[in-house]
Protein backbone atom coordinates (compact mmCIF):
# COMPACT_ATOMS: atom_id res chain seq x y z
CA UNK A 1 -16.33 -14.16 -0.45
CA UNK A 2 -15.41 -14.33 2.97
CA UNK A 3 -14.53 -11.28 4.76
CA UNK A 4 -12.32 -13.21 6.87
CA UNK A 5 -10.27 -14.32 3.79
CA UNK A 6 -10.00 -10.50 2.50
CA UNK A 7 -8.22 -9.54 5.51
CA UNK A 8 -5.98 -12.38 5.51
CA UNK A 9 -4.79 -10.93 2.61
CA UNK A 10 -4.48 -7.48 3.75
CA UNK A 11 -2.52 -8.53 6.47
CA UNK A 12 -0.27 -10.54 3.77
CA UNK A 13 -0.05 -7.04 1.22
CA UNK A 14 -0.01 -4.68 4.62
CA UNK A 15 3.60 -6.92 5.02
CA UNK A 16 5.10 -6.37 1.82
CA UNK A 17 8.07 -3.81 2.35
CA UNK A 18 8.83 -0.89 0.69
CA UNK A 19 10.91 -1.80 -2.70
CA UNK A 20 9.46 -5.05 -2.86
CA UNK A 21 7.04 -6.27 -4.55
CA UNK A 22 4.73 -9.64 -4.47
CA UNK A 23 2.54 -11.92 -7.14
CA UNK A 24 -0.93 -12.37 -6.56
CA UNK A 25 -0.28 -16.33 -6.29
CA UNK A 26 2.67 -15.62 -3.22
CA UNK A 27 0.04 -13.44 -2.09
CA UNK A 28 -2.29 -15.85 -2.02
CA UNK A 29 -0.30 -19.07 -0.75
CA UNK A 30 0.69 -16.42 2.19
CA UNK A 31 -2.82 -15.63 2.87
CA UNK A 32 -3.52 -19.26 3.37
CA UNK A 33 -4.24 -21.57 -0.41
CA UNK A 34 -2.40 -20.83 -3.27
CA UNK A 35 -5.33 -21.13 -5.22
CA UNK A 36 -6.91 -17.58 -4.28
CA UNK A 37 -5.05 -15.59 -6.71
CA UNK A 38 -7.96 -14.75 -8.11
CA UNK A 39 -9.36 -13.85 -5.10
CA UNK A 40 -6.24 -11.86 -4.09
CA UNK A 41 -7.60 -9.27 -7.19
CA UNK A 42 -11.22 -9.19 -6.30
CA UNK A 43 -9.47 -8.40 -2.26
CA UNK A 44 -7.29 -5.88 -3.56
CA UNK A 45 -10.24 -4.23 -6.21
CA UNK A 46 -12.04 -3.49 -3.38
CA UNK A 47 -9.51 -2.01 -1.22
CA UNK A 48 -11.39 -0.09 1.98
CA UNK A 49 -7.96 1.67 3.02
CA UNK A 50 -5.16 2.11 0.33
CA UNK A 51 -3.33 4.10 2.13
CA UNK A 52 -2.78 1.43 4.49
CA UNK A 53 -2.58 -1.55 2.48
CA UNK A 54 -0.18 -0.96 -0.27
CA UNK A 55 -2.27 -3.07 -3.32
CA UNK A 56 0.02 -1.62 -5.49
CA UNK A 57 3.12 -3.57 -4.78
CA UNK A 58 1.08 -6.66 -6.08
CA UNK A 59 1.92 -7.72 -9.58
CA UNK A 60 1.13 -10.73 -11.57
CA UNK A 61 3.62 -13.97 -12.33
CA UNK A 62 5.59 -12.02 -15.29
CA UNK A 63 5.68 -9.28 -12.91
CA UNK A 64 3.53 -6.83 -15.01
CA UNK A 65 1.25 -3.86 -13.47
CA UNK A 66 -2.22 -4.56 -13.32
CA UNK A 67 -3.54 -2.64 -16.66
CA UNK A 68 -6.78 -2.07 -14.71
CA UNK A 69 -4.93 -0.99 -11.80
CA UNK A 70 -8.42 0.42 -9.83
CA UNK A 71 -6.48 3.39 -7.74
CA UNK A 72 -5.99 5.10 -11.28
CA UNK A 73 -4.91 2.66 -13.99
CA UNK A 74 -1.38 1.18 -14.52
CA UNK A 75 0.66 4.59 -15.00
CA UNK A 76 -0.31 5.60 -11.53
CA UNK A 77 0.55 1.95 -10.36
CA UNK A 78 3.73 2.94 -12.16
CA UNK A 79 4.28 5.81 -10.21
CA UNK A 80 3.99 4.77 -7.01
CA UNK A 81 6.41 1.31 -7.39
CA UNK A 82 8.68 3.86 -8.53
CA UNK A 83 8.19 6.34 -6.02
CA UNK A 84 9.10 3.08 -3.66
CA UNK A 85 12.48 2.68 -5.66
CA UNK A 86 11.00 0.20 -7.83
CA UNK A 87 12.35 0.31 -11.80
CA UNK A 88 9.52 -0.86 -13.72
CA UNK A 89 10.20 -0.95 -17.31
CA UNK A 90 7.46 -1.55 -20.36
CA UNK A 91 4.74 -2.13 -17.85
CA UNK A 92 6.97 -4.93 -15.97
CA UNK A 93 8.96 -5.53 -12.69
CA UNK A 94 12.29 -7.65 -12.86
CA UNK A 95 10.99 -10.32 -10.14
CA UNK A 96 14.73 -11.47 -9.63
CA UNK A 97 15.34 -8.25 -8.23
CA UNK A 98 12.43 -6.67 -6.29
CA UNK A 99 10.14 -9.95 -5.61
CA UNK A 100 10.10 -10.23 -1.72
């Protein structure tokens, strides 16, 4: 993978505001091909600066945590959407309301 492409999509996640959230696929068709969901995971997984670039606002279509959420699995995912203002209910973000 091009490191060219992973920051694209930092730049696209490092965007995302507070009490939003995004889908790996608008994530992707941000970063430049709608195609590179996939590749938005394997940018995010190897996140060099989380504290920076908030992975954790990503979620997938249905708007569900990642259950291999790598900075501490999906509860601390969880936590931190929440600690943003974000309800997250079974596991899941209503998209109609936080989706940016």
């Amino acid at each position: 993978m091009s490191g060219q492409i992973f920051e694209r999509i930092y730049e696209v996640v490092k965007s995302i505001p507070k009490g939003r959230v995004a889908t790996y696929g608008q994530v992707a068709a941000m970063a430049g091909n709608p195609r590179w969901a996939r590749v938005v995971g394997y940018a995010l997984h190897a996140n060099p600066d989380p504290k920076h670039i908030p992975c954790y606002r990503v979620v997938n279509r249905n708007g569900e945590v990642s259950k291999a959420f790598v900075f501490g699995g999906e509860n601390a995912q969880i936590k931190l959407l929440q600690a943003d203002g974000i309800e997250v209910t079974n596991g899941r973000v209503d998209l109609s309301k936080y989706q940016w």
